[in-house]
C-alpha atoms as a PDB file:
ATOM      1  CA  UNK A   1       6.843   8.443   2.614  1.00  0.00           C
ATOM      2  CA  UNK A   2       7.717  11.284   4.879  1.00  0.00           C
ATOM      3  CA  UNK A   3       6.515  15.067   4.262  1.00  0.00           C
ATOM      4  CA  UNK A   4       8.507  18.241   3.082  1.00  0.00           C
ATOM      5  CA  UNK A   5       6.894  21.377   3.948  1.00  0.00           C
ATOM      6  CA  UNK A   6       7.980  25.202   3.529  1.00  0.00           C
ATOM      7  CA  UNK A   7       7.053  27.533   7.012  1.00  0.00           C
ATOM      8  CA  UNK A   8       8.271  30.611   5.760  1.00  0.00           C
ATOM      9  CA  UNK A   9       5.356  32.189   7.379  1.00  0.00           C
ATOM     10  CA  UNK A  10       3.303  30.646  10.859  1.00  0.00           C
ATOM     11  CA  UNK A  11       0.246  32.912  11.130  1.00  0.00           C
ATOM     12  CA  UNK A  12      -1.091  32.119  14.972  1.00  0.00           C
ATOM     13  CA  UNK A  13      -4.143  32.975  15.750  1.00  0.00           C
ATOM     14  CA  UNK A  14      -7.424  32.567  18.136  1.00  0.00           C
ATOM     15  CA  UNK A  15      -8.794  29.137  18.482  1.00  0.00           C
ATOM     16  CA  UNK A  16     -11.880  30.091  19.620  1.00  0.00           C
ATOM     17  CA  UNK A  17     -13.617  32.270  16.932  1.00  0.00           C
ATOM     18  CA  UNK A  18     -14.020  30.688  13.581  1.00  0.00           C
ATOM     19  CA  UNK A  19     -13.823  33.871  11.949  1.00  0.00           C
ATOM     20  CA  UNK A  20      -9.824  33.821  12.409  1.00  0.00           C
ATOM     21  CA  UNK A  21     -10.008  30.258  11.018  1.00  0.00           C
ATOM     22  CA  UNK A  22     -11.543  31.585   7.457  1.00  0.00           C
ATOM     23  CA  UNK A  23      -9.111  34.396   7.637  1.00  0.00           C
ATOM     24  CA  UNK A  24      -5.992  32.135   7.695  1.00  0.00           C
ATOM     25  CA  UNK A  25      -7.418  29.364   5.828  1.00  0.00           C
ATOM     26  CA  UNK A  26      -7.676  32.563   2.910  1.00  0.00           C
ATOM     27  CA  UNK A  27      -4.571  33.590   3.969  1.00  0.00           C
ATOM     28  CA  UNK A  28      -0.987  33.562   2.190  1.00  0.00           C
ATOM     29  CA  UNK A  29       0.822  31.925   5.156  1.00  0.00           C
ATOM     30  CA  UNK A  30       2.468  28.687   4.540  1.00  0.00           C
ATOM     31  CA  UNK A  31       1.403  27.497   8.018  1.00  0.00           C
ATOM     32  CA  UNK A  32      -1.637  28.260  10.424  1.00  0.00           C
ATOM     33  CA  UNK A  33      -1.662  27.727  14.119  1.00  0.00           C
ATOM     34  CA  UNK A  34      -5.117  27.775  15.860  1.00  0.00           C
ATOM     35  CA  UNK A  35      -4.336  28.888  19.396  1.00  0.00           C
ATOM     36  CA  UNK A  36      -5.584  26.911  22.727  1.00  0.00           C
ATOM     37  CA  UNK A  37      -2.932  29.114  24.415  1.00  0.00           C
ATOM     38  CA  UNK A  38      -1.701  32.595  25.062  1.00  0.00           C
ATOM     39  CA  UNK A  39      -4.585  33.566  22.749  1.00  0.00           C
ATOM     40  CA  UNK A  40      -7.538  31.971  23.983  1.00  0.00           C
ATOM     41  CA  UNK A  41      -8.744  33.616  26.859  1.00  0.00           C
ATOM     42  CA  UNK A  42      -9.443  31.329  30.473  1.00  0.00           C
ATOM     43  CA  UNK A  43     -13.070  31.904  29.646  1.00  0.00           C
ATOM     44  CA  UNK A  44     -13.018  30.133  26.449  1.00  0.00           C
ATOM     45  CA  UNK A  45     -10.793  27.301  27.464  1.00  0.00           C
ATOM     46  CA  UNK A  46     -11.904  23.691  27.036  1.00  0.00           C
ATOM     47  CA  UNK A  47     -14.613  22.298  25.096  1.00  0.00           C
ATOM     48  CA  UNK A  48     -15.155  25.412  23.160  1.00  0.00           C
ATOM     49  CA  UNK A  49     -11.970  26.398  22.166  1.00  0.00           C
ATOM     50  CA  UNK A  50     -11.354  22.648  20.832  1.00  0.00           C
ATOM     51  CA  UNK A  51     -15.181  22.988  19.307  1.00  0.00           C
ATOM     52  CA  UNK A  52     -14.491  25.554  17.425  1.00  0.00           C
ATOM     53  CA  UNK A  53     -11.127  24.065  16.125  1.00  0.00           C
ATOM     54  CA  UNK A  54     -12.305  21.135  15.437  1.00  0.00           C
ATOM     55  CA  UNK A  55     -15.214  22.614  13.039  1.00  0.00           C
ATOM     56  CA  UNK A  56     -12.968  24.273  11.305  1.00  0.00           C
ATOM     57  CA  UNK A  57     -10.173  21.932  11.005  1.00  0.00           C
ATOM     58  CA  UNK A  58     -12.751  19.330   9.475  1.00  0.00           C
ATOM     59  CA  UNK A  59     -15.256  21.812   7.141  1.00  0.00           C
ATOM     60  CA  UNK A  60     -12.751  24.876   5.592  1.00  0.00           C
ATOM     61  CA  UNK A  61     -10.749  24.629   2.661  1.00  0.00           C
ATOM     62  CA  UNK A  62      -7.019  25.111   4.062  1.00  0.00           C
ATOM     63  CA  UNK A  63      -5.674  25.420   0.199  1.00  0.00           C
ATOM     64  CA  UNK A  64      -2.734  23.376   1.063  1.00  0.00           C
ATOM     65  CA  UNK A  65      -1.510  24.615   4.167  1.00  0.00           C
ATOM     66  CA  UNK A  66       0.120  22.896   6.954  1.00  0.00           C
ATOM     67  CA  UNK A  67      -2.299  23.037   9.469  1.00  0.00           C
ATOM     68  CA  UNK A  68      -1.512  23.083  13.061  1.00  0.00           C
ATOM     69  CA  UNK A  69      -2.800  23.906  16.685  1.00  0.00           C
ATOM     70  CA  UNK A  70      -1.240  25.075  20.143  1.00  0.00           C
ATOM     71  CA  UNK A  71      -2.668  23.078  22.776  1.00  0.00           C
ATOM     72  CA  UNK A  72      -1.898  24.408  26.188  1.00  0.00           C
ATOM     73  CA  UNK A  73       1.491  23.745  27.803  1.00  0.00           C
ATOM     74  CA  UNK A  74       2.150  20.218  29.380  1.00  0.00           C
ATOM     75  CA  UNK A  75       1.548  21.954  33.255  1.00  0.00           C
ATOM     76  CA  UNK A  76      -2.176  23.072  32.286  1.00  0.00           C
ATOM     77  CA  UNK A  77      -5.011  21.166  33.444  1.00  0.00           C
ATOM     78  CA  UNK A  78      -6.205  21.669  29.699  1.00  0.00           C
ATOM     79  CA  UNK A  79      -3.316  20.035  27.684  1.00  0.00           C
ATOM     80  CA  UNK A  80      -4.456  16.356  28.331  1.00  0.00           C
ATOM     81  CA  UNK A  81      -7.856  17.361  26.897  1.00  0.00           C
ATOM     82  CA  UNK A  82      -6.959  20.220  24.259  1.00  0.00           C
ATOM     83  CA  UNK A  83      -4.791  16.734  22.368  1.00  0.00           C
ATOM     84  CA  UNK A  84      -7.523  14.331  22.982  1.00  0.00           C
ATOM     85  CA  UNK A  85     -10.154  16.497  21.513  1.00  0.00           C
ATOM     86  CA  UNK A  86      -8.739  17.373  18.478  1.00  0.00           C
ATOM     87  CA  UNK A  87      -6.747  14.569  17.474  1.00  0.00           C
ATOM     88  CA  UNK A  88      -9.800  12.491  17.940  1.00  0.00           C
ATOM     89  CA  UNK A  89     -12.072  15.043  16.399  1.00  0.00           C
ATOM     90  CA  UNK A  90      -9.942  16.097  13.220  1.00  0.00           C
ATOM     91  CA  UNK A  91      -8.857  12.804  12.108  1.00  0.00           C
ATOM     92  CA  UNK A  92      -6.093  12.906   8.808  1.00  0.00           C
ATOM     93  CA  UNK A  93      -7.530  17.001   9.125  1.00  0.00           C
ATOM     94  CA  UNK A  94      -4.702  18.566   9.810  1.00  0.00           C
ATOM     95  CA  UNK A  95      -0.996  18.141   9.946  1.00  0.00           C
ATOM     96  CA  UNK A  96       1.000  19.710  13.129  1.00  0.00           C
ATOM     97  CA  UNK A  97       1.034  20.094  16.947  1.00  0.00           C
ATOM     98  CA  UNK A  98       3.126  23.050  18.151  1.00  0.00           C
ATOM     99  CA  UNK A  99       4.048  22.407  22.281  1.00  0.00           C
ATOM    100  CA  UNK A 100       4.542  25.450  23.868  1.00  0.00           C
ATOM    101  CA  UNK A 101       6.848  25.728  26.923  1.00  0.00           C
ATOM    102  CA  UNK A 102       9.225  22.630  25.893  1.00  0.00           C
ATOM    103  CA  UNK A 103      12.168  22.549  28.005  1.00  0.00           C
ATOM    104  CA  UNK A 104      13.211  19.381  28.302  1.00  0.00           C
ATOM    105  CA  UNK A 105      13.135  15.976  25.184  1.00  0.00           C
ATOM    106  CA  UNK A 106      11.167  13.968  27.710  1.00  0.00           C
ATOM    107  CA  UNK A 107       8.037  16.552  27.223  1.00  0.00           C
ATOM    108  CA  UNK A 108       8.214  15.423  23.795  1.00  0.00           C
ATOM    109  CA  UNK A 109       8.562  11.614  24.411  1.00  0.00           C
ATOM    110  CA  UNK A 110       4.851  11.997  26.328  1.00  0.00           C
ATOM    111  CA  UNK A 111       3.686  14.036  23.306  1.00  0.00           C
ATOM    112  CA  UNK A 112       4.893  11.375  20.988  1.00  0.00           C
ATOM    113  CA  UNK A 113       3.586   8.688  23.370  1.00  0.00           C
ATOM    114  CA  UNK A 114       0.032  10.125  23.373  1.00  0.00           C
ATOM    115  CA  UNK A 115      -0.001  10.923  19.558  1.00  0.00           C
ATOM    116  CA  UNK A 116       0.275   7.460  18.960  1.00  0.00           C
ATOM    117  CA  UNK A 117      -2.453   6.269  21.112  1.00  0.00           C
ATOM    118  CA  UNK A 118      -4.557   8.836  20.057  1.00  0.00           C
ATOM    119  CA  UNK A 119      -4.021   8.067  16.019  1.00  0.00           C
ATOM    120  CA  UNK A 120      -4.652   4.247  16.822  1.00  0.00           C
ATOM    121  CA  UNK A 121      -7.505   5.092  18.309  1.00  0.00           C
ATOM    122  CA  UNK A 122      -9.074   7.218  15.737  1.00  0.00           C
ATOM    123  CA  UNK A 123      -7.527   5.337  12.915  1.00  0.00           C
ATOM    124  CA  UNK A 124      -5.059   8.439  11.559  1.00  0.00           C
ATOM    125  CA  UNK A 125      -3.929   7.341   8.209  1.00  0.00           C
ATOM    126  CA  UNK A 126      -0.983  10.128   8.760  1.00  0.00           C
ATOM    127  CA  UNK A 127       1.296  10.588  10.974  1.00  0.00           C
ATOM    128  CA  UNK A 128       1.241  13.995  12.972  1.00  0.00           C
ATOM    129  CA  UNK A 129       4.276  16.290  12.978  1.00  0.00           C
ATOM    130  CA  UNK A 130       5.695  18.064  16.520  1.00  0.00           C
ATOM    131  CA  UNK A 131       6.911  21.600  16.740  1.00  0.00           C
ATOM    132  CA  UNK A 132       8.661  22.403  20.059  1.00  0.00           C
ATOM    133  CA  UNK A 133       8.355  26.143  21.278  1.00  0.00           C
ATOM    134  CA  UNK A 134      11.692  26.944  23.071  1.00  0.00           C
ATOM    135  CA  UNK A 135      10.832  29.627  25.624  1.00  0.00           C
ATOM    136  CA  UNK A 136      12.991  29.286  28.521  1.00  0.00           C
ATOM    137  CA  UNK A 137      16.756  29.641  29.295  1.00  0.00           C
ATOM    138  CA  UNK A 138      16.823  25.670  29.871  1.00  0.00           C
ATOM    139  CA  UNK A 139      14.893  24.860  26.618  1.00  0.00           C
ATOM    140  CA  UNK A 140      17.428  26.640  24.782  1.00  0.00           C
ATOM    141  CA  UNK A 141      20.625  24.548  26.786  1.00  0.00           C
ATOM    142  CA  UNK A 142      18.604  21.771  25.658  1.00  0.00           C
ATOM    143  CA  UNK A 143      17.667  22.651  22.209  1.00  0.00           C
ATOM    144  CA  UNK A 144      19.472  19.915  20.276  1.00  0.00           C
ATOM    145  CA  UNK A 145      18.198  16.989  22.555  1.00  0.00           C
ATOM    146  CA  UNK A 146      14.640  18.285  22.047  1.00  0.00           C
ATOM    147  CA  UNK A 147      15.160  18.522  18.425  1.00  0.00           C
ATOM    148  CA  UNK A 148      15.793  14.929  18.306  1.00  0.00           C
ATOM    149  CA  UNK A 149      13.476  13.585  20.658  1.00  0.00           C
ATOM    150  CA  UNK A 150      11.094  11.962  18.206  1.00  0.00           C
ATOM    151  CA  UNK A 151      10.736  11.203  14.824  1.00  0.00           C
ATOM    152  CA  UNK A 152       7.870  13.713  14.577  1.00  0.00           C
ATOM    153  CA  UNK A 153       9.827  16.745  15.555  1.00  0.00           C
ATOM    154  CA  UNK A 154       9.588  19.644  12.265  1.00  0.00           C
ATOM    155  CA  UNK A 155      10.311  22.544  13.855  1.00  0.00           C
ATOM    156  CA  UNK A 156      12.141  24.510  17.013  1.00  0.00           C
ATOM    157  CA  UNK A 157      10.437  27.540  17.318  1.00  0.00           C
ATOM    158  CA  UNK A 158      12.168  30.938  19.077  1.00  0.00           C
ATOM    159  CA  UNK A 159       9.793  32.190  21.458  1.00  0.00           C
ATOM    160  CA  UNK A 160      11.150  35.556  22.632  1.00  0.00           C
ATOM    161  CA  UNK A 161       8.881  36.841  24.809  1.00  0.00           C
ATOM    162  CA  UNK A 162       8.877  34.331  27.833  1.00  0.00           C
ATOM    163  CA  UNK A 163      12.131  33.415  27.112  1.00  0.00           C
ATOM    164  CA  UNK A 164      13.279  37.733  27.908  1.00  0.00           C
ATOM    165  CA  UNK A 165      11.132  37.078  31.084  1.00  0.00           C
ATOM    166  CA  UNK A 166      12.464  33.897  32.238  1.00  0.00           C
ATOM    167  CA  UNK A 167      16.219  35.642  31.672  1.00  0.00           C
ATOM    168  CA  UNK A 168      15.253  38.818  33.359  1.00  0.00           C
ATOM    169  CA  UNK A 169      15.197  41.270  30.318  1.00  0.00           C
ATOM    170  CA  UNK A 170      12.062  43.484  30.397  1.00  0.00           C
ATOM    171  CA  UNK A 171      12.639  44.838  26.666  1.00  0.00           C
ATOM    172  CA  UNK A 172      11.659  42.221  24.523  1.00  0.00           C
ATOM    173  CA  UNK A 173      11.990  44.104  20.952  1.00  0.00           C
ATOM    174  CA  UNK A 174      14.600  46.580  21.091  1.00  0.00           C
ATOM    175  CA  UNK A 175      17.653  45.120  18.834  1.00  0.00           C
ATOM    176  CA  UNK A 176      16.745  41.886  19.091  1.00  0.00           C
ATOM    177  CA  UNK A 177      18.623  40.315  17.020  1.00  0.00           C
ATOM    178  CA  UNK A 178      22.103  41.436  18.794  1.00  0.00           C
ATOM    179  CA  UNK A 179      20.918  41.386  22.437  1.00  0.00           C
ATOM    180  CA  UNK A 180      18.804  37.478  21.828  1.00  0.00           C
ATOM    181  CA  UNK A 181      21.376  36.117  19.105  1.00  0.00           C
ATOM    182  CA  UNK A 182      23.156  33.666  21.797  1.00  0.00           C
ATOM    183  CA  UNK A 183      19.955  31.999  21.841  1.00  0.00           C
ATOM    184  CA  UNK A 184      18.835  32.278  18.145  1.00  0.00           C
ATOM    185  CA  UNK A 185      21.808  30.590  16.675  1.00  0.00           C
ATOM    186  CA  UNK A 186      21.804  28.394  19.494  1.00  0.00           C
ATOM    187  CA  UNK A 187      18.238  27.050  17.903  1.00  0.00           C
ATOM    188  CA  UNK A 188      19.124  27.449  14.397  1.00  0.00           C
ATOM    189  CA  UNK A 189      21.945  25.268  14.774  1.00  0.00           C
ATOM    190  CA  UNK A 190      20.021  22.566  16.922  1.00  0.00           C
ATOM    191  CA  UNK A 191      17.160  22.665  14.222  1.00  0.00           C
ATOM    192  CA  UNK A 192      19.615  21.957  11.602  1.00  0.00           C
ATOM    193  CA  UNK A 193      21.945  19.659  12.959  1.00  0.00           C
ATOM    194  CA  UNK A 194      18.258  17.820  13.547  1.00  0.00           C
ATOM    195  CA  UNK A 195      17.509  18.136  10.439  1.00  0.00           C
ATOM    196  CA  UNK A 196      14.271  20.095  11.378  1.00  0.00           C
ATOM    197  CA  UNK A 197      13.913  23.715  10.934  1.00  0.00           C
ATOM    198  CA  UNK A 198      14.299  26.995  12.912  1.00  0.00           C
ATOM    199  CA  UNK A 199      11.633  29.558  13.052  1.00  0.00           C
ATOM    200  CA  UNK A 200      12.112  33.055  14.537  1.00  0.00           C
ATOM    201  CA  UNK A 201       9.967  34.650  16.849  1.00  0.00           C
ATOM    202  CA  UNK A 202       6.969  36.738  16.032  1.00  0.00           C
ATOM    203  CA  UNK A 203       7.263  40.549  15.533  1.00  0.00           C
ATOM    204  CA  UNK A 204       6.120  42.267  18.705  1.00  0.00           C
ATOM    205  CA  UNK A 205       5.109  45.799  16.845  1.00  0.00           C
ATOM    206  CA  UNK A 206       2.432  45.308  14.429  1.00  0.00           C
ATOM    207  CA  UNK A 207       2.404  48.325  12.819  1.00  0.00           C
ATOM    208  CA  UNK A 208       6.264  48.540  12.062  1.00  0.00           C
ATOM    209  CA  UNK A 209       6.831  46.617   8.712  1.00  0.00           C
ATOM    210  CA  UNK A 210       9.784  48.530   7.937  1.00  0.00           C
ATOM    211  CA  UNK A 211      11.259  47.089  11.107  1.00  0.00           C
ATOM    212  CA  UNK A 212      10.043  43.164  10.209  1.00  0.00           C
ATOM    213  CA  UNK A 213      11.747  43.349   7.268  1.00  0.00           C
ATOM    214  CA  UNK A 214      15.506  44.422   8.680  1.00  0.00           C
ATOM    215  CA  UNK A 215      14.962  42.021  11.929  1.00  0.00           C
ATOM    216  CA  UNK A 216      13.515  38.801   9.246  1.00  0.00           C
ATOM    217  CA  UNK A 217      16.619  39.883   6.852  1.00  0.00           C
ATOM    218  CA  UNK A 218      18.972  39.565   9.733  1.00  0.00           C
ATOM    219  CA  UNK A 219      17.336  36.284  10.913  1.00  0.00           C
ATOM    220  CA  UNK A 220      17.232  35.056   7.048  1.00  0.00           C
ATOM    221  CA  UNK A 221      20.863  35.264   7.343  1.00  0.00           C
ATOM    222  CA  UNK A 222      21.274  33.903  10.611  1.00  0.00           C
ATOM    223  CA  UNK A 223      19.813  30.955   9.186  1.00  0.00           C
ATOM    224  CA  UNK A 224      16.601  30.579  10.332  1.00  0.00           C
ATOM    225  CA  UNK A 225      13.461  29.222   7.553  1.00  0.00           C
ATOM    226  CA  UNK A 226      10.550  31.666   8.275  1.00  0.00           C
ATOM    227  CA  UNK A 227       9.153  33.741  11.363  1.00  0.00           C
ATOM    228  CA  UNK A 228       5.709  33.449  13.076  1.00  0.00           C
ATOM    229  CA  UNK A 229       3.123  36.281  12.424  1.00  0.00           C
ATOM    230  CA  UNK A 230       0.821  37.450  14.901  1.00  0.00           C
ATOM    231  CA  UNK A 231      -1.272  39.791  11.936  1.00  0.00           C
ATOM    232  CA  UNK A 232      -1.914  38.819   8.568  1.00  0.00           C
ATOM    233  CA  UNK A 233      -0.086  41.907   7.774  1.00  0.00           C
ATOM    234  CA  UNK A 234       3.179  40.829   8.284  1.00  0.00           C
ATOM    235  CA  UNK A 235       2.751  37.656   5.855  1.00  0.00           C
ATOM    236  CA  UNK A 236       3.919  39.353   2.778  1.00  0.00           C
ATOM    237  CA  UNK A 237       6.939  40.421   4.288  1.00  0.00           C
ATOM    238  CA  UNK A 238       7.602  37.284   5.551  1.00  0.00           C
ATOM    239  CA  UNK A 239       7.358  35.184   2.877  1.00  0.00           C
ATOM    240  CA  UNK A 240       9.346  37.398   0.457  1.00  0.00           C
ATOM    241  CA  UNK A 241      12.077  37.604   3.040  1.00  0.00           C
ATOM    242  CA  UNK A 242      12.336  34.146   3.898  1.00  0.00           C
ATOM    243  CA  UNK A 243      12.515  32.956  -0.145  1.00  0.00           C
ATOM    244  CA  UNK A 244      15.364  31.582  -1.739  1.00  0.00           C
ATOM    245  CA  UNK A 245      17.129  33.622  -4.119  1.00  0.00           C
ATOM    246  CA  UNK A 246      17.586  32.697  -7.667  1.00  0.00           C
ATOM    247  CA  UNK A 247      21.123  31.487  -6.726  1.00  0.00           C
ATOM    248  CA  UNK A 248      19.984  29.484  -4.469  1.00  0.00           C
ATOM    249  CA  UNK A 249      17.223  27.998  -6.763  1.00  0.00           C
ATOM    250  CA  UNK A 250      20.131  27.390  -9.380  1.00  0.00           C
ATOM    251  CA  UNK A 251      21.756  25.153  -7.076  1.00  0.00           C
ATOM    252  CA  UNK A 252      19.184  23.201  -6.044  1.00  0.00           C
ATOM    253  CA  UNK A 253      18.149  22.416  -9.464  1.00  0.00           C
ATOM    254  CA  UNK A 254      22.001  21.706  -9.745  1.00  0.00           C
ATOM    255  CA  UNK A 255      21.846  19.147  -6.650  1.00  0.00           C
ATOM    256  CA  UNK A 256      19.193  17.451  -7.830  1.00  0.00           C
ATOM    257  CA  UNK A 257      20.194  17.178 -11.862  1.00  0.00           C
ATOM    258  CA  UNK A 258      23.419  15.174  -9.904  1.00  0.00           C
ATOM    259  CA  UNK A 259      22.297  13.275  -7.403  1.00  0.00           C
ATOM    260  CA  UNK A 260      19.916  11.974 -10.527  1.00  0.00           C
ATOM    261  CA  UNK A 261      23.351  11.407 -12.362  1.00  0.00           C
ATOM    262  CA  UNK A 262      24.470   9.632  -9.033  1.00  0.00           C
ATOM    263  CA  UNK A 263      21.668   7.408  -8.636  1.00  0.00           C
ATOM    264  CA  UNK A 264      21.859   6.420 -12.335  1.00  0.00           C
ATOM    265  CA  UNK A 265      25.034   5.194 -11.726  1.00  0.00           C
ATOM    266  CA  UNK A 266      24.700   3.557  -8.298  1.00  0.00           C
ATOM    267  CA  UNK A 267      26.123   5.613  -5.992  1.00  0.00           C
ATOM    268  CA  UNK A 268      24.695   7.425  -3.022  1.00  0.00           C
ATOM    269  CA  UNK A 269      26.787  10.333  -3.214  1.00  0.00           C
ATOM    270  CA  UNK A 270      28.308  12.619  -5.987  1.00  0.00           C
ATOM    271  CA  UNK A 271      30.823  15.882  -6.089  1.00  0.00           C
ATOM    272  CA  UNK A 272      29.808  19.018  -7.356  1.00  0.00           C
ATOM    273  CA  UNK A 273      32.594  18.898  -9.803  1.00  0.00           C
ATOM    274  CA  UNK A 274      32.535  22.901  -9.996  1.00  0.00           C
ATOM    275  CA  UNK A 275      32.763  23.469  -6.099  1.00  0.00           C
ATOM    276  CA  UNK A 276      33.562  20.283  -4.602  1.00  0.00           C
ATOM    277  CA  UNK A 277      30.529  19.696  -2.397  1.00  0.00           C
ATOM    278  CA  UNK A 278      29.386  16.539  -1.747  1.00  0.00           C
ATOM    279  CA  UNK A 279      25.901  15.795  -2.642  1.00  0.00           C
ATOM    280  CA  UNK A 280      23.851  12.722  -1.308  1.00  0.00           C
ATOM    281  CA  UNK A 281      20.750  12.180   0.357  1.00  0.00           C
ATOM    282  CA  UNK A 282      20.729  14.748   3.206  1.00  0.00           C
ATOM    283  CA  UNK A 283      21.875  17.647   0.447  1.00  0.00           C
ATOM    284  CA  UNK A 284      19.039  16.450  -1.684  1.00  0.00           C
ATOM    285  CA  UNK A 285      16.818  16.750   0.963  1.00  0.00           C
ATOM    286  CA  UNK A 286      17.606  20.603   1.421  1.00  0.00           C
ATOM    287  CA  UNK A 287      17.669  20.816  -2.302  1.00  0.00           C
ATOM    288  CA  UNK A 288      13.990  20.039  -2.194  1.00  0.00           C
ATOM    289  CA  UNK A 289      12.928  22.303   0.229  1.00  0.00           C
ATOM    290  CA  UNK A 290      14.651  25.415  -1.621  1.00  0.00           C
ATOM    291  CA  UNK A 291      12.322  24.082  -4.633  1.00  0.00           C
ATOM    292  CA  UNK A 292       9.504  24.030  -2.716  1.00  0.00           C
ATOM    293  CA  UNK A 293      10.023  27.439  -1.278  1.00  0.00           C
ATOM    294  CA  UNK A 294      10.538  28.902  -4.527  1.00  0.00           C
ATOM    295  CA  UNK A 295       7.348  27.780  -5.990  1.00  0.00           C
ATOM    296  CA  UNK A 296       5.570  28.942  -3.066  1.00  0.00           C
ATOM    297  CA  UNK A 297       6.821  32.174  -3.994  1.00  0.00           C
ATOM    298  CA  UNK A 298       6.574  32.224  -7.625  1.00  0.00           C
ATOM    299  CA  UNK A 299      10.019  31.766  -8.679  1.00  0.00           C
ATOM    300  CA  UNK A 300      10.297  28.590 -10.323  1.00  0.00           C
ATOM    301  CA  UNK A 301       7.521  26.928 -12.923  1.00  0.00           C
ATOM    302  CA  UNK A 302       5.471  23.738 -12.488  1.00  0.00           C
ATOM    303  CA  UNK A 303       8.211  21.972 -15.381  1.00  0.00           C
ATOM    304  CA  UNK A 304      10.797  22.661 -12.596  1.00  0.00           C
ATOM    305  CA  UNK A 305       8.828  21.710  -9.698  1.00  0.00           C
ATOM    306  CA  UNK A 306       7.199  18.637 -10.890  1.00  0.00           C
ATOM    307  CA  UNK A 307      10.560  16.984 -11.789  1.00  0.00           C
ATOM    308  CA  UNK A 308      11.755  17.705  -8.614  1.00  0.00           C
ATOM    309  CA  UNK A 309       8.595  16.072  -7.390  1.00  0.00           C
ATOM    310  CA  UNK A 310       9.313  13.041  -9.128  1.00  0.00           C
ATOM    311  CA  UNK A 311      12.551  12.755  -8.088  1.00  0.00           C
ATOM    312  CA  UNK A 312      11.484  13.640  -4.500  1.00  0.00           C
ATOM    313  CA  UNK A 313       8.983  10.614  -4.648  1.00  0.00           C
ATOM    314  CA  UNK A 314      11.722   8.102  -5.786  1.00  0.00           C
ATOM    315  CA  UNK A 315      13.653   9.193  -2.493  1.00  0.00           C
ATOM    316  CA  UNK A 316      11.107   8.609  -0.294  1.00  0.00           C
ATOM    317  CA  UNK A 317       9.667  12.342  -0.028  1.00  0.00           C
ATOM    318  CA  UNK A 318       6.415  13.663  -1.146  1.00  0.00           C
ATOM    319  CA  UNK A 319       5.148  17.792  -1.195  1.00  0.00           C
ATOM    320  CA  UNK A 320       2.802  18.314   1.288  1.00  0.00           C
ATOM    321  CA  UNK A 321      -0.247  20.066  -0.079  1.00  0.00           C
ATOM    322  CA  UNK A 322       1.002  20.582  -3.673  1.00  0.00           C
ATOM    323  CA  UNK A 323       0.043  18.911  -6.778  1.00  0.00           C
ATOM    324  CA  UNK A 324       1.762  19.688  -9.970  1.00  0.00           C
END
């Protein structure tokens, strides 16, 4: 049974002080990153960063959120230990591992490699899920061979501000959407050719909401599925921006109602007979994900969801965290 999960909104935050944890585990977001990075400070590196995550990971109520951490990037002298800890500590506790500084698909093969050794180990009944921060001119050239590097890949994930640094551009918020969109639809269109999805960078002026919307309305339409948030602020916004219309909700109902029709009959695929789209598993797949996305944000009932749930389970898919 493989997972379907909505990341409309990736709240990151401090690994190190639990009272970040309760705020995100209370949080709207659809997905919560506890931070061994960029956000944990050199002091609090090691055991009590992964301490603290750990704790918290096993003890709070998450509400059905995917839950994830940022270990440090492959070079540090902490990423070897940051997986080991938790993995071992959190066991079937959370859901997601989000690499930072991924340039190349081998970094993911060793990520893979030691997930598995690590869930054998400590006897994981679930499999964990890989999200692949692309921060560098060469992680974006190899976007679509990252994407695909393992089974467990979910997510490419536009990080903007190394990636300005690495290509020389000191302004990293100014229209970013027209001087960065090489590289954004370079992502988005890796993601989804993978299958995975594509998640926008975080918003670099907290106090500027008016400006989060127009940038995540432009990204919305570029085709990326949610945006990181660096303040629980910005979650709101996020999530509203990043929903599925009621058009879009329509259809999905639509896809499923046929590929149900489909599937009666014994075929694997079906036309739309009003627009001519082909509908089989992959379509389906999306059509879920729309669903789930528009119960997150209140725009479908539990009738709705819950026979898209059934069908979901009959194709080998199950909603991660909800129960209808």
């Amino acid at each position: 049974m493989s997972s379907l999960t909505v990341r409309r909104s990736v709240l990151t935050f401090p690994g190190h002080q639990l009272k970040f944890h309760e705020k995100a585990a209370e949080s709207p977001a659809d997905e919560v990153m506890a931070d061994c990075e960029d956000a944990c400070p050199l002091s609090a590196k090691g055991d009590e960063v992964r301490g603290v995550i750990v704790d918290a990971f096993t003890r709070l109520d998450w509400h059905g959120k995917f839950v994830a951490f940022r270990p440090n990037n492959e070079q540090s002298p902490y990423h070897a230990g940051d997986l080991d800890v938790v993995v071992r500590g959190a066991v079937d506790c959370f859901q997601g591992v989000i690499i930072p500084k991924v340039f190349r698909p081998d970094q993911i093969v060793r990520v893979d490699e030691t997930l598995t050794r690590l869930e054998a180990a400590a006897g994981w009944k679930t499999k964990l899920q890989i999200e692949a921060l692309i921060e560098t001119a060469l992680g974006v050239e190899n976007a679509h061979a990252i994407a695909t590097a393992s089974d467990r890949m979910a997510s490419l994930t536009f990080g903007i501000a190394d990636y300005a640094a690495d290509i020389g551009i000191a302004d990293a918020y100014t229209d970013q959407n027209v001087r960065f969109l090489y590289a954004k639809q370079r992502i988005v269109n890796a993601a989804k050719a993978a299958g995975i999805d594509a998640i926008d960078n975080v918003h670099l002026q907290v106090r500027d909401l008016d400006a989060l919307r127009r940038y995540s309305l432009e990204s919305a339409g570029y085709g990326f599925d949610g945006r990181w948030a660096i303040h629980p602020s910005h979650i709101d916004v996020v999530n509203e921006v990043y929903a599925p219309s009621t058009e879009q909700l329509d259809h999905a109902a639509k896809v499923i109602d046929l590929y149900e029709r489909a599937d009666a009959e014994g075929r694997g695929a079906i036309m739309d007979p009003d627009t001519g789209e082909m509908i089989d598993e992959a379509t389906i797949k999306l059509a879920f994900k729309q669903l789930l996305k528009g119960y997150r944000a209140d725009k479908i009932d539990n009738a709705v969801l819950a026979k898209a749930q059934r069908r979901a389970a009959a194709t080998g898919y199950d909603f991660l965290g909800v129960t209808v």
